[in-house]
PDB file of N, CA and C in Angstrom:
ATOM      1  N   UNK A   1     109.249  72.293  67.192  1.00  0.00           N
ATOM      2  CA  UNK A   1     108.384  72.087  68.329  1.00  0.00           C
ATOM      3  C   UNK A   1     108.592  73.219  69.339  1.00  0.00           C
ATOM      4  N   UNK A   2     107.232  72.989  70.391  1.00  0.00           N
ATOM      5  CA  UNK A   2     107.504  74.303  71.241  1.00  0.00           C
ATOM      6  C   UNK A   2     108.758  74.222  72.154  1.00  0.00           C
ATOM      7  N   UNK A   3     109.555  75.002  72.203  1.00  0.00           N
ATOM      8  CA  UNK A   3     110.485  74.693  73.665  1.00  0.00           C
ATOM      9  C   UNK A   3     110.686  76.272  74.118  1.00  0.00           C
ATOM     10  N   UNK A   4     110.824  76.129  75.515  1.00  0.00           N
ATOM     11  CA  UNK A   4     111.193  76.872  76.336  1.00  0.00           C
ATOM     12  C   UNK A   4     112.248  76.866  77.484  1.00  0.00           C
ATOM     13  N   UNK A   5     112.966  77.707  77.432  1.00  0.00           N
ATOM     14  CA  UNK A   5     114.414  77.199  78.097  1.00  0.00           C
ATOM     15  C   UNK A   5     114.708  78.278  78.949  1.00  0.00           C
ATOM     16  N   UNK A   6     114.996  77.942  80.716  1.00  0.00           N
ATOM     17  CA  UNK A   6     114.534  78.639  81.383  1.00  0.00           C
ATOM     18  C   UNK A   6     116.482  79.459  81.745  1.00  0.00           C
ATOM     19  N   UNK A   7     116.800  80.685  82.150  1.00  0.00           N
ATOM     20  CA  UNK A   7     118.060  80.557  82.773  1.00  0.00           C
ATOM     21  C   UNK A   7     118.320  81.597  83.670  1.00  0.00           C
ATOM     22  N   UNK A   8     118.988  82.285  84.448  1.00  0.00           N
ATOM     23  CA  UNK A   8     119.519  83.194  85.465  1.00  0.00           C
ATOM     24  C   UNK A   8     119.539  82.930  86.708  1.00  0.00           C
ATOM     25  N   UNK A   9     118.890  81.488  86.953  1.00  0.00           N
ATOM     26  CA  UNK A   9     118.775  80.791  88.109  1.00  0.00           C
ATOM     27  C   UNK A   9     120.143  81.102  88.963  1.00  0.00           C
ATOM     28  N   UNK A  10     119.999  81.062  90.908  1.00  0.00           N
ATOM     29  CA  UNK A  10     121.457  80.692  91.410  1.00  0.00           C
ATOM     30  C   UNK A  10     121.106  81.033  92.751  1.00  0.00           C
ATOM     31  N   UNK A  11     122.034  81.067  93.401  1.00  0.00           N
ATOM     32  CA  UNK A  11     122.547  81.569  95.062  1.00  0.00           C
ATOM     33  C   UNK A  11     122.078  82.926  94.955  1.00  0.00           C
ATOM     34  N   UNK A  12     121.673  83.216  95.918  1.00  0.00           N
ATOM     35  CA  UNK A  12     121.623  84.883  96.274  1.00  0.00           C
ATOM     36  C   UNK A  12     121.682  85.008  97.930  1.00  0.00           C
ATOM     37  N   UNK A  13     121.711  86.447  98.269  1.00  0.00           N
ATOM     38  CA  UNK A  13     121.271  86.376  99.711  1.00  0.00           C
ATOM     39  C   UNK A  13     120.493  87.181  99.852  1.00  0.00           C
ATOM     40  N   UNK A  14     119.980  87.364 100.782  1.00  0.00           N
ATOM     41  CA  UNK A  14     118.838  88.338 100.992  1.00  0.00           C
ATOM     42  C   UNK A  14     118.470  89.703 100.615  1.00  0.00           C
ATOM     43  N   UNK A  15     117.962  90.170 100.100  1.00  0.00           N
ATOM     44  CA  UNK A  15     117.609  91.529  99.941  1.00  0.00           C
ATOM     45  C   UNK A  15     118.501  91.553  98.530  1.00  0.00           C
ATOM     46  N   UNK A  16     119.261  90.729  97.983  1.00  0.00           N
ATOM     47  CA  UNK A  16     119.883  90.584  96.418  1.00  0.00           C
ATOM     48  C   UNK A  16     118.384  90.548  95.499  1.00  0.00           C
ATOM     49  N   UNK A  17     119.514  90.371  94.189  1.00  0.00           N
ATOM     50  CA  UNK A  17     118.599  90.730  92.628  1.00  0.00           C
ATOM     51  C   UNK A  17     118.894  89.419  91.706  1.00  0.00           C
ATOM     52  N   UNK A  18     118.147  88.988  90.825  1.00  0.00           N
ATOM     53  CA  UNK A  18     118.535  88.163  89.626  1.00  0.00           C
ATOM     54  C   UNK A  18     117.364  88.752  89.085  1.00  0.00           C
ATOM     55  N   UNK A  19     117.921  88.543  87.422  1.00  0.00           N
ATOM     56  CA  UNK A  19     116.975  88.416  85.964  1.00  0.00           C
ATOM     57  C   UNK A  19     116.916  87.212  85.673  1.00  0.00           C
ATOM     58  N   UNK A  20     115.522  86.366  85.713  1.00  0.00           N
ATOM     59  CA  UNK A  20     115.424  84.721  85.232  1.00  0.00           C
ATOM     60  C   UNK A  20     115.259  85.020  83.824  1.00  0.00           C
ATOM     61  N   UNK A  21     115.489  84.547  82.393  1.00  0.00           N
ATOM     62  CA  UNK A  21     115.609  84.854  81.247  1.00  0.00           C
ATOM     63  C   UNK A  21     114.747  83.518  80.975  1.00  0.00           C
ATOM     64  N   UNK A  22     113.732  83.347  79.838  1.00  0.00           N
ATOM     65  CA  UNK A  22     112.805  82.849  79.454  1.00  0.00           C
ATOM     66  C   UNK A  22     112.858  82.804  77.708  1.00  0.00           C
ATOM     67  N   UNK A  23     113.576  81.571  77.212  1.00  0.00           N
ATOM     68  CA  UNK A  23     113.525  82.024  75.641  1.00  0.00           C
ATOM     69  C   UNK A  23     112.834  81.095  75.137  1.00  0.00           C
ATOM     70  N   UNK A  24     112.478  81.510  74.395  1.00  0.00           N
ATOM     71  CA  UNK A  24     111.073  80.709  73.473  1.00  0.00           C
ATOM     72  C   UNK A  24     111.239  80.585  71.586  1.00  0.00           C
ATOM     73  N   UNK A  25     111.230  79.040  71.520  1.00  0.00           N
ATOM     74  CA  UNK A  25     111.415  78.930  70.071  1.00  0.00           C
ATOM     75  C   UNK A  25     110.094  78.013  69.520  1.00  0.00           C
ATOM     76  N   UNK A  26     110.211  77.760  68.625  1.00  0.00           N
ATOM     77  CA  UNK A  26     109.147  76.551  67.613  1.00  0.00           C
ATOM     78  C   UNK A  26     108.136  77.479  67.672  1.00  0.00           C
ATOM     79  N   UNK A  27     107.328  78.566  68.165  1.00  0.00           N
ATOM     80  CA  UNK A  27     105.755  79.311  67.720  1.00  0.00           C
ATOM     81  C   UNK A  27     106.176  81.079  67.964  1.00  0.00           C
ATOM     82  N   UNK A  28     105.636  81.521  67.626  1.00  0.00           N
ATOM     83  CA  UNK A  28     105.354  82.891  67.209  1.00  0.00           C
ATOM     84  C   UNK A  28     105.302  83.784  68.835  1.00  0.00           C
ATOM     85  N   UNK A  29     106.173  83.380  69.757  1.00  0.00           N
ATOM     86  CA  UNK A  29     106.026  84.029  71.196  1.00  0.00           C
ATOM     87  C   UNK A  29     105.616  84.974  71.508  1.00  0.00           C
ATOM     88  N   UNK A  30     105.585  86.352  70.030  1.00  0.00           N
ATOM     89  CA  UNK A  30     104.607  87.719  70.290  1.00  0.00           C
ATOM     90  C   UNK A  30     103.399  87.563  70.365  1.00  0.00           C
ATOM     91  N   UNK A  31     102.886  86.710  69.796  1.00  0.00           N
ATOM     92  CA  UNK A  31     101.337  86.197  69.969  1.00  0.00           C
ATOM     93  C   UNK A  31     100.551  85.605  70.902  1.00  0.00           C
ATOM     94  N   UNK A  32     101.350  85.587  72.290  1.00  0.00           N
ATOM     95  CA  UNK A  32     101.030  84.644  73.164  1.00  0.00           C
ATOM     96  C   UNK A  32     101.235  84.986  74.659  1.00  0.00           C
ATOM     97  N   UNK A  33     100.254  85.219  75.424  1.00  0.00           N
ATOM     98  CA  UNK A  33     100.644  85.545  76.308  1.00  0.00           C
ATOM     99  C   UNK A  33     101.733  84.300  76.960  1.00  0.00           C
ATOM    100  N   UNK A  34     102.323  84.795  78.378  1.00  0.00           N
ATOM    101  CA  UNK A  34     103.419  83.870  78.876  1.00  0.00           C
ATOM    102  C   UNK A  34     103.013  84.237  80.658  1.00  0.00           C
ATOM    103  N   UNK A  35     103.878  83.361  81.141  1.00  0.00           N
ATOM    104  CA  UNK A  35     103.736  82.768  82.260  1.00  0.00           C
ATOM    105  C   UNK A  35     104.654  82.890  82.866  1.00  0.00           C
ATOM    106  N   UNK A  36     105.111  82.649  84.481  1.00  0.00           N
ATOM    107  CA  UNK A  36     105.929  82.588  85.639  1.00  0.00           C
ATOM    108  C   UNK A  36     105.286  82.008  86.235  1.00  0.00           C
ATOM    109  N   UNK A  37     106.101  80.713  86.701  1.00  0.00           N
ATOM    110  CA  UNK A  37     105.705  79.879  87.903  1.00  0.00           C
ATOM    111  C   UNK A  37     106.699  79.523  89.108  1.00  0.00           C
ATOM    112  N   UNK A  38     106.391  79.017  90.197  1.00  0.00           N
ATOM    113  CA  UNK A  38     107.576  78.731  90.559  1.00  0.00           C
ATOM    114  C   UNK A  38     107.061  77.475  91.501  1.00  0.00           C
ATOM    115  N   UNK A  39     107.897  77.069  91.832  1.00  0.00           N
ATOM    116  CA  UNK A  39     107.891  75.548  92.390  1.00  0.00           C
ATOM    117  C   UNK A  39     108.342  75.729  93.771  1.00  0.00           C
ATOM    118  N   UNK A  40     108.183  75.933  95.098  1.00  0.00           N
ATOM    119  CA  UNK A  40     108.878  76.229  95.843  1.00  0.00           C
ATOM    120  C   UNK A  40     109.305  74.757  96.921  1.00  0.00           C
ATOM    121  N   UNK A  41     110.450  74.095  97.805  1.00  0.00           N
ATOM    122  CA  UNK A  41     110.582  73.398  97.805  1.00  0.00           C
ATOM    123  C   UNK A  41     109.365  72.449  98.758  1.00  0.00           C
ATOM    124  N   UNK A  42     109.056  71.186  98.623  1.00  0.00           N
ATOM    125  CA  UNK A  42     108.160  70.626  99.245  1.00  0.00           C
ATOM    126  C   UNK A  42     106.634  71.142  99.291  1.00  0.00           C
ATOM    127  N   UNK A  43     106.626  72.366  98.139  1.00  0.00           N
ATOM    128  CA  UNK A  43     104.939  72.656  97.915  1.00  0.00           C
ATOM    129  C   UNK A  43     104.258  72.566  96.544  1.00  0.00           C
ATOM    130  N   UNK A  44     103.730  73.462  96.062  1.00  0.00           N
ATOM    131  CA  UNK A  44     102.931  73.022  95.010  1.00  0.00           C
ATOM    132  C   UNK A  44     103.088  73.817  93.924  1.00  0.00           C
ATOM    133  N   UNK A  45     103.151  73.789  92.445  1.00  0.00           N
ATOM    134  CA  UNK A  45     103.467  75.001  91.869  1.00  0.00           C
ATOM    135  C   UNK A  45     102.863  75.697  91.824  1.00  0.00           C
ATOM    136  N   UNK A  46     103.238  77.251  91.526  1.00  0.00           N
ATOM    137  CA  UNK A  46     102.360  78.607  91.559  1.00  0.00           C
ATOM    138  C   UNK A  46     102.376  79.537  91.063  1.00  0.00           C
ATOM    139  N   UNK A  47     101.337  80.237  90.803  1.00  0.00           N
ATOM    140  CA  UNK A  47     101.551  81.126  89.492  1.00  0.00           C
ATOM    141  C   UNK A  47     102.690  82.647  90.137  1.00  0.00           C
ATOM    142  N   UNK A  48     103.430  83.296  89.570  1.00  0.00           N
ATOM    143  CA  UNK A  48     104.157  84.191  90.192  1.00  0.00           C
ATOM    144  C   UNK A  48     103.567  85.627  88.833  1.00  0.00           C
ATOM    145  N   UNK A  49     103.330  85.321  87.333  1.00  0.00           N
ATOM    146  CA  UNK A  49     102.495  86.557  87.140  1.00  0.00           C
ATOM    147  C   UNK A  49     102.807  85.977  85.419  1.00  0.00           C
ATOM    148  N   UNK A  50     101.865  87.041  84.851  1.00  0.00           N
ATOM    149  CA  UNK A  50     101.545  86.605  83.270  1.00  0.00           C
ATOM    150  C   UNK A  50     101.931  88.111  82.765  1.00  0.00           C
ATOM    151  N   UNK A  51     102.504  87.549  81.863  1.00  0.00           N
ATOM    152  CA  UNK A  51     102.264  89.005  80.352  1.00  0.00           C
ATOM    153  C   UNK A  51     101.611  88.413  79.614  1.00  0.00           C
ATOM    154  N   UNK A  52     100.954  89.914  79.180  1.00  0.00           N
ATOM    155  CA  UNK A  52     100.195  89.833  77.910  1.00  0.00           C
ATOM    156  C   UNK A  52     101.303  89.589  76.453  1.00  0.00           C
ATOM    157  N   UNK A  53     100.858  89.452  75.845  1.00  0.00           N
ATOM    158  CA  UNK A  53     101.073  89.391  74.370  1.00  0.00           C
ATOM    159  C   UNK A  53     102.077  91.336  73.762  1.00  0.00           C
ATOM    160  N   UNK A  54     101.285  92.430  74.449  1.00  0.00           N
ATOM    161  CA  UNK A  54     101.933  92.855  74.373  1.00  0.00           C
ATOM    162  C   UNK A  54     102.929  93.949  75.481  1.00  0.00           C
ATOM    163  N   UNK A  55     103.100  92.929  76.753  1.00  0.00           N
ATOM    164  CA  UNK A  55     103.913  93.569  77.338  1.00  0.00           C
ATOM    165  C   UNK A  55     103.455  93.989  78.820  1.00  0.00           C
ATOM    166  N   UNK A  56     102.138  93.670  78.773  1.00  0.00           N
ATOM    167  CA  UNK A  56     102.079  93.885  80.449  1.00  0.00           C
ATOM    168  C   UNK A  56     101.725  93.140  80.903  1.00  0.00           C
ATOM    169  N   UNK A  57     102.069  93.350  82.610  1.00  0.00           N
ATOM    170  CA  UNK A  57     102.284  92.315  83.696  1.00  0.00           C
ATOM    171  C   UNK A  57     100.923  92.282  84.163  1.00  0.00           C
ATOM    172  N   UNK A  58     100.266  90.868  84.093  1.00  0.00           N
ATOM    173  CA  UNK A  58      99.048  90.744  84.896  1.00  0.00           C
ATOM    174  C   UNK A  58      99.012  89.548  86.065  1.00  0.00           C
ATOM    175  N   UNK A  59      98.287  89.757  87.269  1.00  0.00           N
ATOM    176  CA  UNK A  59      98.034  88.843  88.426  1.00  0.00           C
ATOM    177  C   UNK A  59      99.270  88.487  88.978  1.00  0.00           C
ATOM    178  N   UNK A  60     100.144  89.597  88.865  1.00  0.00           N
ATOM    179  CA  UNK A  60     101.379  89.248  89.995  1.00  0.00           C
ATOM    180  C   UNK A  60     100.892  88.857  91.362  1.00  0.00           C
ATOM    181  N   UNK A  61     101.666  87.757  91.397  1.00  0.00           N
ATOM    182  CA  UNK A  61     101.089  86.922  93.344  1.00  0.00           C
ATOM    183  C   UNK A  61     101.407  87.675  94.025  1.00  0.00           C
ATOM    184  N   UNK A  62     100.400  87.840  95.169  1.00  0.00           N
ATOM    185  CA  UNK A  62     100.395  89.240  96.546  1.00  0.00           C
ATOM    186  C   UNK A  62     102.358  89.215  96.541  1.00  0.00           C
ATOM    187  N   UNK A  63     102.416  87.518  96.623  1.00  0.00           N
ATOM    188  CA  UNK A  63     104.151  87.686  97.530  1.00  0.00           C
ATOM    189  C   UNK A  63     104.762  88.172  96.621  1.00  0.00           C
ATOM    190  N   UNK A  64     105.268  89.089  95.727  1.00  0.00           N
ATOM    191  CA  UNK A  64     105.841  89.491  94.698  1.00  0.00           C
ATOM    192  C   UNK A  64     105.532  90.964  94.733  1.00  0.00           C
ATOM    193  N   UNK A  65     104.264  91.068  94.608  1.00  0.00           N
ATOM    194  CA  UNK A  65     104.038  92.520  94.371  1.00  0.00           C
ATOM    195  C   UNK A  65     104.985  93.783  94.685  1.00  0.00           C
ATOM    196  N   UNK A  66     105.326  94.573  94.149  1.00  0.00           N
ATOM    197  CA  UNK A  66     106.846  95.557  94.424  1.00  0.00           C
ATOM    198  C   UNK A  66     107.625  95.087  94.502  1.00  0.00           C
ATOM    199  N   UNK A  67     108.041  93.917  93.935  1.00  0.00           N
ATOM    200  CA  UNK A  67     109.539  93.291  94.002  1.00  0.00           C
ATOM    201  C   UNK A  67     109.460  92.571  92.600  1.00  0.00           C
ATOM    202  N   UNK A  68     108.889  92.454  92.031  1.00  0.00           N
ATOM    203  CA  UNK A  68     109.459  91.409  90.946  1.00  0.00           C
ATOM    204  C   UNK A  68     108.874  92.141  89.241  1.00  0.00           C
ATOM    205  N   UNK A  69     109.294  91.912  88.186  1.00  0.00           N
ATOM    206  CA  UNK A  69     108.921  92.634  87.430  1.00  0.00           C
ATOM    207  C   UNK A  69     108.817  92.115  86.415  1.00  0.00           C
ATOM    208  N   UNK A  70     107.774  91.819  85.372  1.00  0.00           N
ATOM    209  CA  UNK A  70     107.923  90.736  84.517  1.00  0.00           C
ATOM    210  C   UNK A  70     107.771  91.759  82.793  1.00  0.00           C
ATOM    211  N   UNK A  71     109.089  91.053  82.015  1.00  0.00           N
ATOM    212  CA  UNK A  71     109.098  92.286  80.329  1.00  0.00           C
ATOM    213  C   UNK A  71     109.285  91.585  79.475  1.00  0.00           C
ATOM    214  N   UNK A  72     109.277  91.457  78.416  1.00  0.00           N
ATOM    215  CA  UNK A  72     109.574  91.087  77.412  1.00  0.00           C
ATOM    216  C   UNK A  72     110.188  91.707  75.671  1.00  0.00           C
ATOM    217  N   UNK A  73     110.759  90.490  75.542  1.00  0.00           N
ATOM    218  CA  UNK A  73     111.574  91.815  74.182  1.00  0.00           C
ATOM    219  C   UNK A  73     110.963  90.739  72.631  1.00  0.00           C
ATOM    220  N   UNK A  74     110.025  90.900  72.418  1.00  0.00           N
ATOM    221  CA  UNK A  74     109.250  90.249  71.245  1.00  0.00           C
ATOM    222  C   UNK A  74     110.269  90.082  70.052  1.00  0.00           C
ATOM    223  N   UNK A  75     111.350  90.974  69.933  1.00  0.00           N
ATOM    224  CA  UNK A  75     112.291  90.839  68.685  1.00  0.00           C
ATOM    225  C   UNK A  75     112.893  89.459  69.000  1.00  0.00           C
ATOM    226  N   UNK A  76     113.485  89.174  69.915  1.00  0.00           N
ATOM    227  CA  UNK A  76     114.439  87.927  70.546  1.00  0.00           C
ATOM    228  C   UNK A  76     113.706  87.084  71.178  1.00  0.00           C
ATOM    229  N   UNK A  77     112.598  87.045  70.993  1.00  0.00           N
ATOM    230  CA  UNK A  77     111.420  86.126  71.569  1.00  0.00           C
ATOM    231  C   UNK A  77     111.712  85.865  73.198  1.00  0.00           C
ATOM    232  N   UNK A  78     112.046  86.132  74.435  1.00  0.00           N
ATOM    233  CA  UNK A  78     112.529  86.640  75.598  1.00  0.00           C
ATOM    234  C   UNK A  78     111.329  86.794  76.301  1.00  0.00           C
ATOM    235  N   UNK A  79     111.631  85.721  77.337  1.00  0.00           N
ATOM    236  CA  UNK A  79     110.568  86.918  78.710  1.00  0.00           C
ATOM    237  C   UNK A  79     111.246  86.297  79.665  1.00  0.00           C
ATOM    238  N   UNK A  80     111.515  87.818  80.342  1.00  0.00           N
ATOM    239  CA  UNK A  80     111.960  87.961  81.566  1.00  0.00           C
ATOM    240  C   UNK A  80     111.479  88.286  82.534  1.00  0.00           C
ATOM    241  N   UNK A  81     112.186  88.170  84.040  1.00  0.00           N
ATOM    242  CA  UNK A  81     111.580  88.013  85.004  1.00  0.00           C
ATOM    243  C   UNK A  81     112.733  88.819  85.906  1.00  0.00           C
ATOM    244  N   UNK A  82     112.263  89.747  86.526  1.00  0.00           N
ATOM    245  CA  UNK A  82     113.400  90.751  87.594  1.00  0.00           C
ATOM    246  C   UNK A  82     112.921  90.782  88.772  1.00  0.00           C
ATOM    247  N   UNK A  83     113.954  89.708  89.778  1.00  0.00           N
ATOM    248  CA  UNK A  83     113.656  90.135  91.209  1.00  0.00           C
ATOM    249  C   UNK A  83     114.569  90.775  91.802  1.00  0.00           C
ATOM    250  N   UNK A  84     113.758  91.629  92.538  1.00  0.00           N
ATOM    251  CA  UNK A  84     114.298  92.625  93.772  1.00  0.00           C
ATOM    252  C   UNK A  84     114.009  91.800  94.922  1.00  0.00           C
ATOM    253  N   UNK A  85     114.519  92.723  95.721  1.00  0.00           N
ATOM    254  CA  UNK A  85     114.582  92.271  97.247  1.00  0.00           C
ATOM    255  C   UNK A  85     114.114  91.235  97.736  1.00  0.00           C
ATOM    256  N   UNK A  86     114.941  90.085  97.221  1.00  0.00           N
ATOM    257  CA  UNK A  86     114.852  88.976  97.168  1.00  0.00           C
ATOM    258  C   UNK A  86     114.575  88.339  98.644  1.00  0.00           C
ATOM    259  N   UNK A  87     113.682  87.650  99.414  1.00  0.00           N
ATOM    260  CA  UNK A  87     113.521  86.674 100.659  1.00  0.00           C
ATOM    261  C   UNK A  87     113.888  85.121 100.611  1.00  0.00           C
ATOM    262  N   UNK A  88     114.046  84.926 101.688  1.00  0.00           N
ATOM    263  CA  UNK A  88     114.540  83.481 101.508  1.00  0.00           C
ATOM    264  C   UNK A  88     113.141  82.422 101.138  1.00  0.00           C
ATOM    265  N   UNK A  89     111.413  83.360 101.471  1.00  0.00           N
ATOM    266  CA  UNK A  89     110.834  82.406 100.830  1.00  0.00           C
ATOM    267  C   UNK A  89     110.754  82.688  99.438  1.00  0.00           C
ATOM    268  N   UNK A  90     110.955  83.404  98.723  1.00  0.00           N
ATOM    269  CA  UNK A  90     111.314  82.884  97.445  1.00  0.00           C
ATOM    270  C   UNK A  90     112.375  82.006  96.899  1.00  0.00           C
ATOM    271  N   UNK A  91     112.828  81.233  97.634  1.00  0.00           N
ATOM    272  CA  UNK A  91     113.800  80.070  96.806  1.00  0.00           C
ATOM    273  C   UNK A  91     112.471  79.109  96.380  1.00  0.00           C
ATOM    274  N   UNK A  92     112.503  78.919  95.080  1.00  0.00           N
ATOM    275  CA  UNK A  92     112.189  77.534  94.385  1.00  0.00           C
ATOM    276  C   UNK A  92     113.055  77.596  92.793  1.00  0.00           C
ATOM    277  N   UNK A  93     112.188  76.780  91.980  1.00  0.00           N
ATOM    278  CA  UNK A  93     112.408  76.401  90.635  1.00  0.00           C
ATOM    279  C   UNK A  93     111.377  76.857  89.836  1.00  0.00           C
ATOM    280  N   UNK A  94     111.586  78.157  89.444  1.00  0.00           N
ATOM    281  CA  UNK A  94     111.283  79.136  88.776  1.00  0.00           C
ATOM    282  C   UNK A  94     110.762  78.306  87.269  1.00  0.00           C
ATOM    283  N   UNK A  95     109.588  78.302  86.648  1.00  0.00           N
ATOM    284  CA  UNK A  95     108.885  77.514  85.135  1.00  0.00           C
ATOM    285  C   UNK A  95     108.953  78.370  84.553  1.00  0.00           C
ATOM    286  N   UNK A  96     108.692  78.881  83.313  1.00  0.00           N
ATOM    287  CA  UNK A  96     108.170  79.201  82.233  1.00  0.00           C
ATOM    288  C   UNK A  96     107.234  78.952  81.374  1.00  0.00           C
ATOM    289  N   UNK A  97     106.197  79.408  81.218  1.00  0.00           N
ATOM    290  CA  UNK A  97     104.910  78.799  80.974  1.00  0.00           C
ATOM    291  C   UNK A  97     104.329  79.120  79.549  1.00  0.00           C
ATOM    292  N   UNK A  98     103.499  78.340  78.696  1.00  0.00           N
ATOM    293  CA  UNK A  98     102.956  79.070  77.810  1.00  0.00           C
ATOM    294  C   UNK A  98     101.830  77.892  77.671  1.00  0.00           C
ATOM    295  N   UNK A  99     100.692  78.690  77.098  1.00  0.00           N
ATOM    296  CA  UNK A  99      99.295  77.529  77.182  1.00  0.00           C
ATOM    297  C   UNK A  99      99.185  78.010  74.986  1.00  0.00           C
ATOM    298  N   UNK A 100      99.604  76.959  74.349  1.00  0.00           N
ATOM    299  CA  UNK A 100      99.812  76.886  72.725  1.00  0.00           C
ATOM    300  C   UNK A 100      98.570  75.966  72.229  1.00  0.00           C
ATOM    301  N   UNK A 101      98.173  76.673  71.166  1.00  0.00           N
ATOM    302  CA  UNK A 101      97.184  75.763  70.599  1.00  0.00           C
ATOM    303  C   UNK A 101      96.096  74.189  71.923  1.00  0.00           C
ATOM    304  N   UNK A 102      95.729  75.050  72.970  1.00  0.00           N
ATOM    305  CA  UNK A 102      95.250  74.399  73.651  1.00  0.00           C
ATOM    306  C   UNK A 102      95.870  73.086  74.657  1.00  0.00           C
ATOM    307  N   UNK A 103      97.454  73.557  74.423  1.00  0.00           N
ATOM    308  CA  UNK A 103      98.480  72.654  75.301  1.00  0.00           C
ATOM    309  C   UNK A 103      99.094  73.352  75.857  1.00  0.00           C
ATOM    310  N   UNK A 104      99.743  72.691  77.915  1.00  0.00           N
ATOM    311  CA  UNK A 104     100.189  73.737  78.154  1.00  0.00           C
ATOM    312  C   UNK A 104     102.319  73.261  77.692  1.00  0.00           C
ATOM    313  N   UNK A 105     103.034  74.104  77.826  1.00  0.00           N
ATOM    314  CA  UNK A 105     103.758  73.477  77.630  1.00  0.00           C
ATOM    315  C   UNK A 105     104.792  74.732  78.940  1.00  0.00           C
ATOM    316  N   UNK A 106     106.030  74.152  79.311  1.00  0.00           N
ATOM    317  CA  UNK A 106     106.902  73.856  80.629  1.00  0.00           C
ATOM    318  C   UNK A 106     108.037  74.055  80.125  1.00  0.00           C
ATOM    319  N   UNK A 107     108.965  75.029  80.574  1.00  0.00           N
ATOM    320  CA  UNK A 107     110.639  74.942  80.515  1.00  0.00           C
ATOM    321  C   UNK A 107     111.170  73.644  81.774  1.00  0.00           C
ATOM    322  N   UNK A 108     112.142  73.677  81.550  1.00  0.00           N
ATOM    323  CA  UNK A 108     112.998  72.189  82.404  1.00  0.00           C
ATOM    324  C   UNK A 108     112.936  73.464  84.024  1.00  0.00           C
ATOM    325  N   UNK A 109     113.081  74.661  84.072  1.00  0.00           N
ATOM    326  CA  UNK A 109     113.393  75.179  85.158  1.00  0.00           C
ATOM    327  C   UNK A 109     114.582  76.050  85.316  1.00  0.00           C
ATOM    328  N   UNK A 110     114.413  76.739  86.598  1.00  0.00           N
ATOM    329  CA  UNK A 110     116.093  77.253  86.944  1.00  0.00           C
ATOM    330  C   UNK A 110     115.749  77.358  88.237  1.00  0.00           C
ATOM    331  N   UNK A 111     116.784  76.980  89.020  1.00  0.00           N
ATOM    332  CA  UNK A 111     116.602  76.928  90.417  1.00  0.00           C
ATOM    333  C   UNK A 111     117.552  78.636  90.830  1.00  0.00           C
ATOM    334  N   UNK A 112     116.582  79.303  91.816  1.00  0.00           N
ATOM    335  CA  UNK A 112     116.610  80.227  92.953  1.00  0.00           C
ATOM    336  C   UNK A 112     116.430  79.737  94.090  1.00  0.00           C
ATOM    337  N   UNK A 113     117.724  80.177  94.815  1.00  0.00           N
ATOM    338  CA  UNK A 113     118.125  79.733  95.986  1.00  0.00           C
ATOM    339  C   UNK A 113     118.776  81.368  96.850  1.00  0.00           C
ATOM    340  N   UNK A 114     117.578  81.959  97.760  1.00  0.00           N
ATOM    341  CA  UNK A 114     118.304  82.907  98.421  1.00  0.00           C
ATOM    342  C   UNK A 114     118.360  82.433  99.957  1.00  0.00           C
ATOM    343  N   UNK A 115     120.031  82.628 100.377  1.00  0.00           N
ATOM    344  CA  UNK A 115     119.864  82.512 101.532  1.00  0.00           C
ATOM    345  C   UNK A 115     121.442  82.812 101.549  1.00  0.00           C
ATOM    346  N   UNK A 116     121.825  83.033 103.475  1.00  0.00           N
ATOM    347  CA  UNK A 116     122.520  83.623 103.509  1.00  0.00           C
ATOM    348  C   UNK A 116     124.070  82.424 103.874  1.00  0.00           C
TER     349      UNK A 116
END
């Protein structure tokens, strides 16, 4: 089955870095584009940016733009997610997304928390 398992989540402080790591088993993950979401606390979820299938970053959210970087390594089925200069409104619970055979399907999460 599909699963997606989200990790690099944690504490940071301001103007810090994390890699959220995104691994993907049960379907063919080179074939598919993928997703970033994030949950931020007490709002609504939101898209933070998509790769294509093969490797580039599309509709990064304005709040991201020059700071966050989304890659993938198709051998290890992997998608990652690199933030820079991290703000304290980016703390939420970072998803992993993939829309499969007309379902969408959800990692459990990893929580980002920057603050000082």
């Amino acid at each position: 089955q599909v699963q997606l398992v989200e990790s690099g989540g944690g504490l940071v402080q301001p103007g810090g870095s994390l890699r959220l790591s995104c691994s993907a088993s049960g379907f063919t993950a080179s074939s598919y584009f993928m997703s970033w979401y994030r949950q931020p606390p007490g709002k609504e979820r939101e898209l933070v940016v998509i790769i294509t299938d093969a490797g580039a970053g599309l509709n990064y959210a304005d709040s991201v733009k020059g700071r966050f970087t989304i890659s993938r390594d198709n051998v290890k089925n992997i998608v990652y997610l690199q933030m820079n200069s991290l703000k304290p409104e980016d703390t939420a619970v970072y998803y992993c997304n993939v829309l499969y055979r007309s379902q969408n399907y959800w990692g459990k999460g990893t929580l980002v928390t920057v603050s000082s």
